[in-house]
C-alpha atoms as a PDB file:
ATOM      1  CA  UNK A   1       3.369  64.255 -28.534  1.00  0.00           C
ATOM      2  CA  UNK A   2       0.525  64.429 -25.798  1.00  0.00           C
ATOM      3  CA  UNK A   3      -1.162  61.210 -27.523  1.00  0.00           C
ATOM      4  CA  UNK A   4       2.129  59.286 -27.270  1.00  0.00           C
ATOM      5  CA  UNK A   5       2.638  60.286 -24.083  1.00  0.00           C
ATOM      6  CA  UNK A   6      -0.770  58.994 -22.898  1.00  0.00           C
ATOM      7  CA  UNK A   7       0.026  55.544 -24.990  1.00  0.00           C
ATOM      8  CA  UNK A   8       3.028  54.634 -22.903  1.00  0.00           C
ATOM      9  CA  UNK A   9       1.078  55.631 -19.917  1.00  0.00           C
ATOM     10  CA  UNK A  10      -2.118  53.381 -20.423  1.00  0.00           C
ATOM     11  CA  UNK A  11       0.557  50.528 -21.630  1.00  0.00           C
ATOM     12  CA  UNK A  12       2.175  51.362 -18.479  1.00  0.00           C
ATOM     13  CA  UNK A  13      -0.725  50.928 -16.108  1.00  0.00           C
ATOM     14  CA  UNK A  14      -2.225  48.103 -17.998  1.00  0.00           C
ATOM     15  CA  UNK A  15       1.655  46.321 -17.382  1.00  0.00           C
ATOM     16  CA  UNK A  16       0.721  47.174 -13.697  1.00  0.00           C
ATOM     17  CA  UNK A  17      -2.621  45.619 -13.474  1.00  0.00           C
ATOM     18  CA  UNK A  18      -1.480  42.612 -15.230  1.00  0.00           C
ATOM     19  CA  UNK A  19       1.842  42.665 -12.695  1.00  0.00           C
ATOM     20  CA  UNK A  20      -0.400  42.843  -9.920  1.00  0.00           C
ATOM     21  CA  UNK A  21      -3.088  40.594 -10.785  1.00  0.00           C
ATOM     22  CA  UNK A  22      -0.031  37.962 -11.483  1.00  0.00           C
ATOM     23  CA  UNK A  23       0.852  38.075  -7.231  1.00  0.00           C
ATOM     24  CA  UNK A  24      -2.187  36.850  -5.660  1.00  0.00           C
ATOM     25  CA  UNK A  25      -1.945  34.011  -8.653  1.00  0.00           C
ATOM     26  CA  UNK A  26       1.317  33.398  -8.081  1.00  0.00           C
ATOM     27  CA  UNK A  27       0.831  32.976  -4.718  1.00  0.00           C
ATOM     28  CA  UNK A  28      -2.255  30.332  -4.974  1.00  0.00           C
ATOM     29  CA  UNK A  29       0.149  28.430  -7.469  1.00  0.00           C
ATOM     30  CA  UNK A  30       2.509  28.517  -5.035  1.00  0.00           C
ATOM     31  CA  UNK A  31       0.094  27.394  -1.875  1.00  0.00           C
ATOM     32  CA  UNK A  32      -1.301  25.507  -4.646  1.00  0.00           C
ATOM     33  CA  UNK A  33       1.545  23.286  -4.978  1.00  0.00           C
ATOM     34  CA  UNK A  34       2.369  22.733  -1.393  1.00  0.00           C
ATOM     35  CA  UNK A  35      -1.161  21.838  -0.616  1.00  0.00           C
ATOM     36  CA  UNK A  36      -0.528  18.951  -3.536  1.00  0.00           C
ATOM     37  CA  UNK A  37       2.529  17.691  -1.585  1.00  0.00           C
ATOM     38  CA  UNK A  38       0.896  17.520   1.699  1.00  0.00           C
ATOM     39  CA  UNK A  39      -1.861  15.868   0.729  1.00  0.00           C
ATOM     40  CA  UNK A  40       0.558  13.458  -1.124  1.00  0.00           C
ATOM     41  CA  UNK A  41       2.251  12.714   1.891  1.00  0.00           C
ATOM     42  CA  UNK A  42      -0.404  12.107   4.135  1.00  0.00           C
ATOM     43  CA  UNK A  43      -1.474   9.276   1.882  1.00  0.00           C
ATOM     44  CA  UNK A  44       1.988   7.691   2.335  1.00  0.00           C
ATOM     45  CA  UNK A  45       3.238   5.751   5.700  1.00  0.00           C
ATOM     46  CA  UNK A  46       5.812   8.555   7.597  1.00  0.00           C
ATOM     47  CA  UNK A  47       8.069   5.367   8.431  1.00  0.00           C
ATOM     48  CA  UNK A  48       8.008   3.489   4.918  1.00  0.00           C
ATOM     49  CA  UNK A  49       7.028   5.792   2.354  1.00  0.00           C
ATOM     50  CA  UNK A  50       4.216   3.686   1.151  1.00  0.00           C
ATOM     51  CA  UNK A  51       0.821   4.104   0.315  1.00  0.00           C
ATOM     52  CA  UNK A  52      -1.655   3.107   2.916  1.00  0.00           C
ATOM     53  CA  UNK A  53      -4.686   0.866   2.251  1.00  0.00           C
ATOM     54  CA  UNK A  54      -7.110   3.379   0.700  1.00  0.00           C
ATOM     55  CA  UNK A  55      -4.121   4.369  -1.927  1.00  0.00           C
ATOM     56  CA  UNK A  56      -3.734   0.487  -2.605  1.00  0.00           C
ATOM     57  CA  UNK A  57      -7.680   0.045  -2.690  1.00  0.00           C
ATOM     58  CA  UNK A  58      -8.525   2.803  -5.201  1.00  0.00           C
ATOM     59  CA  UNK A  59      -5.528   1.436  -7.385  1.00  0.00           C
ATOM     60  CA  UNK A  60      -6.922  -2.336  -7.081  1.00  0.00           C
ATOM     61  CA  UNK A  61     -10.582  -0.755  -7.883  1.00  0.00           C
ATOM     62  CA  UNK A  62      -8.956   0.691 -10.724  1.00  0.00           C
ATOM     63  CA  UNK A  63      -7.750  -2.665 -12.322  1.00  0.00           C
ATOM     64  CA  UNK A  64     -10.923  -4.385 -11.537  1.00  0.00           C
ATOM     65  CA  UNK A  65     -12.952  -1.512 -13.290  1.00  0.00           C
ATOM     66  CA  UNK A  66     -10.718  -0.822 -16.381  1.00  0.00           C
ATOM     67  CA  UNK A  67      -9.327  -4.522 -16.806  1.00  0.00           C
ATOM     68  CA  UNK A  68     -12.101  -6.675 -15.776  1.00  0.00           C
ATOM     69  CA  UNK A  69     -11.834  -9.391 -18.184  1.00  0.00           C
ATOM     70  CA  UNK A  70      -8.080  -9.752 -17.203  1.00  0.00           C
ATOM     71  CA  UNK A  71      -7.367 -12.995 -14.932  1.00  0.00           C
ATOM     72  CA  UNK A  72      -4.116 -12.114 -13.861  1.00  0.00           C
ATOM     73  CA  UNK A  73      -4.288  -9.586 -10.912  1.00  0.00           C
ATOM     74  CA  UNK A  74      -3.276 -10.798  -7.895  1.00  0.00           C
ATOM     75  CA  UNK A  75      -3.605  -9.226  -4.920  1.00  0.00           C
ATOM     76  CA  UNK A  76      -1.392 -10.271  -1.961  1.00  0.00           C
ATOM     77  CA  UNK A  77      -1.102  -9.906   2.303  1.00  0.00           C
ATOM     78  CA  UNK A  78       1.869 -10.545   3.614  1.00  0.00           C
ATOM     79  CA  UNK A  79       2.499 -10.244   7.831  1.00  0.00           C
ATOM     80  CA  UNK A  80       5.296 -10.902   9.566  1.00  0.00           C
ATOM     81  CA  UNK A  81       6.303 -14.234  11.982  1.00  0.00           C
ATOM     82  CA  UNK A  82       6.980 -12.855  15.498  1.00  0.00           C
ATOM     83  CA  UNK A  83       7.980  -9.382  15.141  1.00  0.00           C
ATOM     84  CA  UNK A  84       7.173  -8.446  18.362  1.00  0.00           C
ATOM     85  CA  UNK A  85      10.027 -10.946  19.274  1.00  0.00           C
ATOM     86  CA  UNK A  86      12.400  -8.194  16.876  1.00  0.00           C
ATOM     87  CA  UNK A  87      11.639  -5.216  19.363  1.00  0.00           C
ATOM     88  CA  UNK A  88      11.811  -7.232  22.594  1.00  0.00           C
ATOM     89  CA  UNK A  89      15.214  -8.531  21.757  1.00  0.00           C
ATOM     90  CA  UNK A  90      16.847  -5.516  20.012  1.00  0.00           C
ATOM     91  CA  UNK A  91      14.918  -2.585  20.299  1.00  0.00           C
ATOM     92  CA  UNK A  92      12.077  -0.151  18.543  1.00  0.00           C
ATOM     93  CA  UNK A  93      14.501   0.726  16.314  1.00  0.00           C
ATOM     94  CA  UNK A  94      15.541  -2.545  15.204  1.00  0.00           C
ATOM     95  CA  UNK A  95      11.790  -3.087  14.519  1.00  0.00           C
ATOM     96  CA  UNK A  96      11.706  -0.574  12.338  1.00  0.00           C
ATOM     97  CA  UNK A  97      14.822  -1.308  10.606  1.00  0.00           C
ATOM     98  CA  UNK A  98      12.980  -4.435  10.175  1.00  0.00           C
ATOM     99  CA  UNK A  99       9.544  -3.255   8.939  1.00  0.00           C
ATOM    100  CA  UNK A 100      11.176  -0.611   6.432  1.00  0.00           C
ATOM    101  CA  UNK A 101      13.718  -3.376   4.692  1.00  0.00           C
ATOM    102  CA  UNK A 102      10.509  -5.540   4.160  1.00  0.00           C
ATOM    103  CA  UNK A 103       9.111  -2.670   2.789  1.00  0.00           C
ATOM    104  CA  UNK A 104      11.403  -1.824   0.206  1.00  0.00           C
ATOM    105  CA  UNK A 105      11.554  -5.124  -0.614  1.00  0.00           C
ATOM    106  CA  UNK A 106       8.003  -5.313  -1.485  1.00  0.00           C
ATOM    107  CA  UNK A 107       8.287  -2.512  -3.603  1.00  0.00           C
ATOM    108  CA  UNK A 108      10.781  -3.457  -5.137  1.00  0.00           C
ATOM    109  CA  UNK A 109       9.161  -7.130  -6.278  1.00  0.00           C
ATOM    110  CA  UNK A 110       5.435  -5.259  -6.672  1.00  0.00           C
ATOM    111  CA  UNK A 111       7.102  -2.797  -9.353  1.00  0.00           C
ATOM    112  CA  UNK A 112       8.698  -5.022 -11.502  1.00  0.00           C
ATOM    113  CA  UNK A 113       4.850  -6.941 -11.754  1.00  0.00           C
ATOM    114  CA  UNK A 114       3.266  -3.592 -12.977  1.00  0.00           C
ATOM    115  CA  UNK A 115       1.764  -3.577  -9.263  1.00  0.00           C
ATOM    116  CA  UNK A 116       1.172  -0.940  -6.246  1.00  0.00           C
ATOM    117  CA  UNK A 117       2.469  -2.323  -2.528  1.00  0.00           C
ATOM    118  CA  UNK A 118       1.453  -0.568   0.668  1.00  0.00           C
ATOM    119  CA  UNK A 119       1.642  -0.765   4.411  1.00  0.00           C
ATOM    120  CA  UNK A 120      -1.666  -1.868   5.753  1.00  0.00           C
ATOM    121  CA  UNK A 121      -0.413  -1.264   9.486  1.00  0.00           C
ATOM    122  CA  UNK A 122       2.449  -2.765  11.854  1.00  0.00           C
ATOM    123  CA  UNK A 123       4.334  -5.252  10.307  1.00  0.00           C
ATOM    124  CA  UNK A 124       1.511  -6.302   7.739  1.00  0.00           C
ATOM    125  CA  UNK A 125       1.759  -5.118   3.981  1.00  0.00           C
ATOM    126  CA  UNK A 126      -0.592  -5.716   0.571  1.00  0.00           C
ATOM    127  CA  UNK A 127       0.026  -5.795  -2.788  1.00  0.00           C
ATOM    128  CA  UNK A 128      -1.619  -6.074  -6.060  1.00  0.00           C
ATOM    129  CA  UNK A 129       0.261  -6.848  -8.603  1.00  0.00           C
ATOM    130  CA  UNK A 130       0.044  -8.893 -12.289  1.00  0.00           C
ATOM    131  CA  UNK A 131       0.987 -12.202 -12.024  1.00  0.00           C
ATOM    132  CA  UNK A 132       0.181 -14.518 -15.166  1.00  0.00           C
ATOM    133  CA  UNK A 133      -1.500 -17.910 -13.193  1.00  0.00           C
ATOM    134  CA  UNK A 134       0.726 -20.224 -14.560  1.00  0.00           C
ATOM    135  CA  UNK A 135       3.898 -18.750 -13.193  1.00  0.00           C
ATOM    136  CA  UNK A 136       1.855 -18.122  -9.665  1.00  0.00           C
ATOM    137  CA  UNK A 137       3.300 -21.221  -7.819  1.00  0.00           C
ATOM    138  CA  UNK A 138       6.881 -20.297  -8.753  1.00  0.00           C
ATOM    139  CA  UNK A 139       6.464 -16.363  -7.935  1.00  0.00           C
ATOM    140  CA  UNK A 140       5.325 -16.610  -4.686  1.00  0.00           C
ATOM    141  CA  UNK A 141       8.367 -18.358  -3.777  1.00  0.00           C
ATOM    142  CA  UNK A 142      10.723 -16.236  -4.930  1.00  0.00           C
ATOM    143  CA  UNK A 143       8.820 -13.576  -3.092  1.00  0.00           C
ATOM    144  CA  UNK A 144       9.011 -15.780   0.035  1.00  0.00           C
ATOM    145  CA  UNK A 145      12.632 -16.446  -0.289  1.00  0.00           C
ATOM    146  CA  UNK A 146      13.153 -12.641  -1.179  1.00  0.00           C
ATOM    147  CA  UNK A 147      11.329 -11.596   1.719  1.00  0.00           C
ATOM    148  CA  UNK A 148      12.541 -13.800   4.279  1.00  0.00           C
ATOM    149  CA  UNK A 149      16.711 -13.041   4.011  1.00  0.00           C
ATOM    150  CA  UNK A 150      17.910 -11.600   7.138  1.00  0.00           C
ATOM    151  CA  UNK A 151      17.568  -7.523   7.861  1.00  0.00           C
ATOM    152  CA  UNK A 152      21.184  -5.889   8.984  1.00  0.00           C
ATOM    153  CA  UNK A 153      20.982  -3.884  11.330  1.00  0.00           C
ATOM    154  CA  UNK A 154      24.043  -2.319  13.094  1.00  0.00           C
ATOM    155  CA  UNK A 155      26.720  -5.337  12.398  1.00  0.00           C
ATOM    156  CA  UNK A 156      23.880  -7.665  12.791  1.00  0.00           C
ATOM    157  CA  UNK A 157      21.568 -10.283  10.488  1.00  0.00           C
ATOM    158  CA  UNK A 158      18.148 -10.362  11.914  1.00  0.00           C
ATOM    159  CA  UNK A 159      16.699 -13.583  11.178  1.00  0.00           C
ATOM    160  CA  UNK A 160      12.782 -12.869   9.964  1.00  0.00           C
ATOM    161  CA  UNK A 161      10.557 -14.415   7.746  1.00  0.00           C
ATOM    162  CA  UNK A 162       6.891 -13.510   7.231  1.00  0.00           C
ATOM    163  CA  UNK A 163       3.253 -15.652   5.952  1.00  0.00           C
ATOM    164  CA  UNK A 164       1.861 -14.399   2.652  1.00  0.00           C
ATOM    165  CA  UNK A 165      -2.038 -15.151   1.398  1.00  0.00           C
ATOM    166  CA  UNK A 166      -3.006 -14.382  -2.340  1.00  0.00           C
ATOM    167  CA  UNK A 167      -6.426 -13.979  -3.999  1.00  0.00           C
ATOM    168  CA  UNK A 168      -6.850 -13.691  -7.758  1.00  0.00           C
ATOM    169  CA  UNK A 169      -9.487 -11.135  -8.554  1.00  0.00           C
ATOM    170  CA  UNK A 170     -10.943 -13.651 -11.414  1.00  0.00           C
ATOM    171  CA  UNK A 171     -11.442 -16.531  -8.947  1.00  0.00           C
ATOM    172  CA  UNK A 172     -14.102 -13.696  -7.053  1.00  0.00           C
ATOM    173  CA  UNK A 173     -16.342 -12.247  -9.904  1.00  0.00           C
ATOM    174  CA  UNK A 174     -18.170  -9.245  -9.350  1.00  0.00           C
ATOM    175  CA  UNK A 175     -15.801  -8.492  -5.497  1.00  0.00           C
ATOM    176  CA  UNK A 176     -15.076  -5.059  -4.698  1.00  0.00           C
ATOM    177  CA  UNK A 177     -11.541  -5.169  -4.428  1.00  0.00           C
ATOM    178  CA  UNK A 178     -11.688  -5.155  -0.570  1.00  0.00           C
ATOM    179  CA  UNK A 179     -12.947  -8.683  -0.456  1.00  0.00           C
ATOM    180  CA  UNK A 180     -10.321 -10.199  -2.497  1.00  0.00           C
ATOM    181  CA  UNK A 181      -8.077  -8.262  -0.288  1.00  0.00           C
ATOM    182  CA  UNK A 182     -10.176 -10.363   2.354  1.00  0.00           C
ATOM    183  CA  UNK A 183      -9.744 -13.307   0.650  1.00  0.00           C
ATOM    184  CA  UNK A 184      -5.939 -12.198   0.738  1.00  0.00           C
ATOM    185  CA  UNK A 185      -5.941 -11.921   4.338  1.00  0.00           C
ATOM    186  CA  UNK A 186      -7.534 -15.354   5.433  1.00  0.00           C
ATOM    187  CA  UNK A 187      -5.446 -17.190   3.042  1.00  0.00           C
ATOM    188  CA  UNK A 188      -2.265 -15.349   4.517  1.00  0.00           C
ATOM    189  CA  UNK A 189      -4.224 -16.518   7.853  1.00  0.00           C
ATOM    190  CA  UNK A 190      -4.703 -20.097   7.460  1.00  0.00           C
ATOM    191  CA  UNK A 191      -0.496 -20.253   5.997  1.00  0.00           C
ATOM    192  CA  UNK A 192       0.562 -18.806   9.229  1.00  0.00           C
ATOM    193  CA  UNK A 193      -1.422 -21.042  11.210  1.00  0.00           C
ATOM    194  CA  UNK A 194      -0.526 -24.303   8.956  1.00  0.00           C
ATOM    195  CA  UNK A 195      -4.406 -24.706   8.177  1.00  0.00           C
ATOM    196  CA  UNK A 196      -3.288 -24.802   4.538  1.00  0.00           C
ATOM    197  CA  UNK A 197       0.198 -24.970   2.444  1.00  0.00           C
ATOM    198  CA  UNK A 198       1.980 -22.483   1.451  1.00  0.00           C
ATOM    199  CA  UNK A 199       0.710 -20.755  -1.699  1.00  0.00           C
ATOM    200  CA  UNK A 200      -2.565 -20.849  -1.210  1.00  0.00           C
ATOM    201  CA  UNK A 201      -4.922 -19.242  -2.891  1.00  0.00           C
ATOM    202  CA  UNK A 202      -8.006 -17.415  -1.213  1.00  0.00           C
ATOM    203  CA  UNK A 203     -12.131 -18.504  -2.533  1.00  0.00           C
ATOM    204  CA  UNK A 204     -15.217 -17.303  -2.097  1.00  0.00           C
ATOM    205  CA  UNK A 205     -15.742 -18.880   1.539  1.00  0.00           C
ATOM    206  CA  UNK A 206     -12.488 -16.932   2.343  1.00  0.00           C
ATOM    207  CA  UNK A 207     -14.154 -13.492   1.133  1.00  0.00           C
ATOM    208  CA  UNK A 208     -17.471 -14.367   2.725  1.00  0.00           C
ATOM    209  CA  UNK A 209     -15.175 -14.679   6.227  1.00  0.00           C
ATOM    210  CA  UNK A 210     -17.432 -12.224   8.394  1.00  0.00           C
ATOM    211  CA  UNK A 211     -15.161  -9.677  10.214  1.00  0.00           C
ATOM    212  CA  UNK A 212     -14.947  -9.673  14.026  1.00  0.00           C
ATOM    213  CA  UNK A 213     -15.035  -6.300  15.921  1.00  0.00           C
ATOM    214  CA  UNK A 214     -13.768  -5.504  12.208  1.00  0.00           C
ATOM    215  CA  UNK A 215     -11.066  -7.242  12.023  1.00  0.00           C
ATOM    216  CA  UNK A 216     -10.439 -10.997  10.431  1.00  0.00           C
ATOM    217  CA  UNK A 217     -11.510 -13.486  13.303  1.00  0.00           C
ATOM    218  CA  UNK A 218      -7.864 -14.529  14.959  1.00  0.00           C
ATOM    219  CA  UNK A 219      -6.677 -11.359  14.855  1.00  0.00           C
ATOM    220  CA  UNK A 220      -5.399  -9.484  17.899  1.00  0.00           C
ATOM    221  CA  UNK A 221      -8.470  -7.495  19.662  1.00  0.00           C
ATOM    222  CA  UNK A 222     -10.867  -9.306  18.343  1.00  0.00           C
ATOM    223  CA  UNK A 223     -12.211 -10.884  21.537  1.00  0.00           C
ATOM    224  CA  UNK A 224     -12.892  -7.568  22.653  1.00  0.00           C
ATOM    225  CA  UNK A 225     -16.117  -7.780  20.262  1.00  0.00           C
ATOM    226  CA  UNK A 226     -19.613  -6.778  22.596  1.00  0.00           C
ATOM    227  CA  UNK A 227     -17.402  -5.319  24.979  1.00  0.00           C
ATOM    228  CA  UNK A 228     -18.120  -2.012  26.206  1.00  0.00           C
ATOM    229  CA  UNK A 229     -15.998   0.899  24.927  1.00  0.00           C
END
């Protein structure tokens, strides 16, 4: 009787130990977990739920690395045509109205490619998405057209449209993704400035383009390059 009772008391304490070993692991699954999410969320833009650049580099890196022989990723900057026009005339808030309906509209388009989107800052957005060459031409219009419809906001349509560059990571052998996403950005440069029709694709010359107090020469705060800080 003695033995038995000891049995149920060593199960007993050994369920005890075990209980209370479970807690503090419990609890680090638990902090665990929430850590994940905010590190999740600080990758993604508070206003659009995007990723930002470094989310959309790493994934471009990752297609370069694991599908190098494939010619048909595209990667894409589009910026928008006189937003700050949008928040003089109707407000912040319209602005962002604005800025999160071309969001989701990129999203929406990039998905359906097998392709990330994200907000590079402001009003500007990238994308890399596959996009079979032949059909590129064709695309890139619809995207423009789907793009450039008019944002409601509050009984309103707000007329927008935006410039969009492309670079195809096979035109640029042996580029880290961030200069095709250079090439990307002069070639959405020299369509909003009418230097070249609309699509246009970005080259070599485009990816050699030597950043300016590092940003793309033309940019805003650029001629503040040598000046003190």
């Amino acid at each position: 009787m003695a033995s038995h009772l000891r049995a149920h008391a060593l199960i007993g304490q050994r369920a005890l130990l075990l209980t209370t070993a479970a807690i503090p692991l419990t609890g680090w699954a638990v902090h665990a977990t929430a850590l994940h999410r905010r590190l999740a969320a600080a990758r993604r833009d508070p206003l659009t739920g995007l990723p930002h650049r470094d989310e959309l580099t790493a994934h471009g890196e990752r297609q370069i690395t694991t599908r190098r022989r494939a010619d048909d990723l595209l990667v894409l900057v589009l910026d928008g045509n006189n937003f700050k026009a949008i928040n003089d005339n109707y407000g912040h808030a319209a602005g962002d109205t604005v800025v999160i309906t071309l969001a989701q509209r990129l999203r929406q388009w990039s998905a359906a490619r097998q392709g990330l989107a994200a907000r590079l800052g402001g009003d500007e957005f990238g994308a890399a998405v596959r996009l079979p060459r032949e059909h590129f031409a064709q695309e890139l219009a619809g995207l423009r057209a789907h793009m450039d419809r008019p944002v409601p906001y509050e009984g309103l349509l707000l007329p927008f449209t935006v410039s969009i560059g492309a670079a195809y990571a096979a035109d640029l052998p042996g580029r880290p993704f961030g200069g095709v996403l250079r090439a990307a950005d002069v070639s959405m440069y020299k369509v909003k400035t009418g230097d070249e029709p609309f699509p246009y694709l970005g080259t070599e010359a485009d990816a050699d383009v030597k950043p300016v107090n590092g940003r793309r020469p033309g940019r805003p705060g650029t001629h503040l390059w040598g000046r003190a800080a």
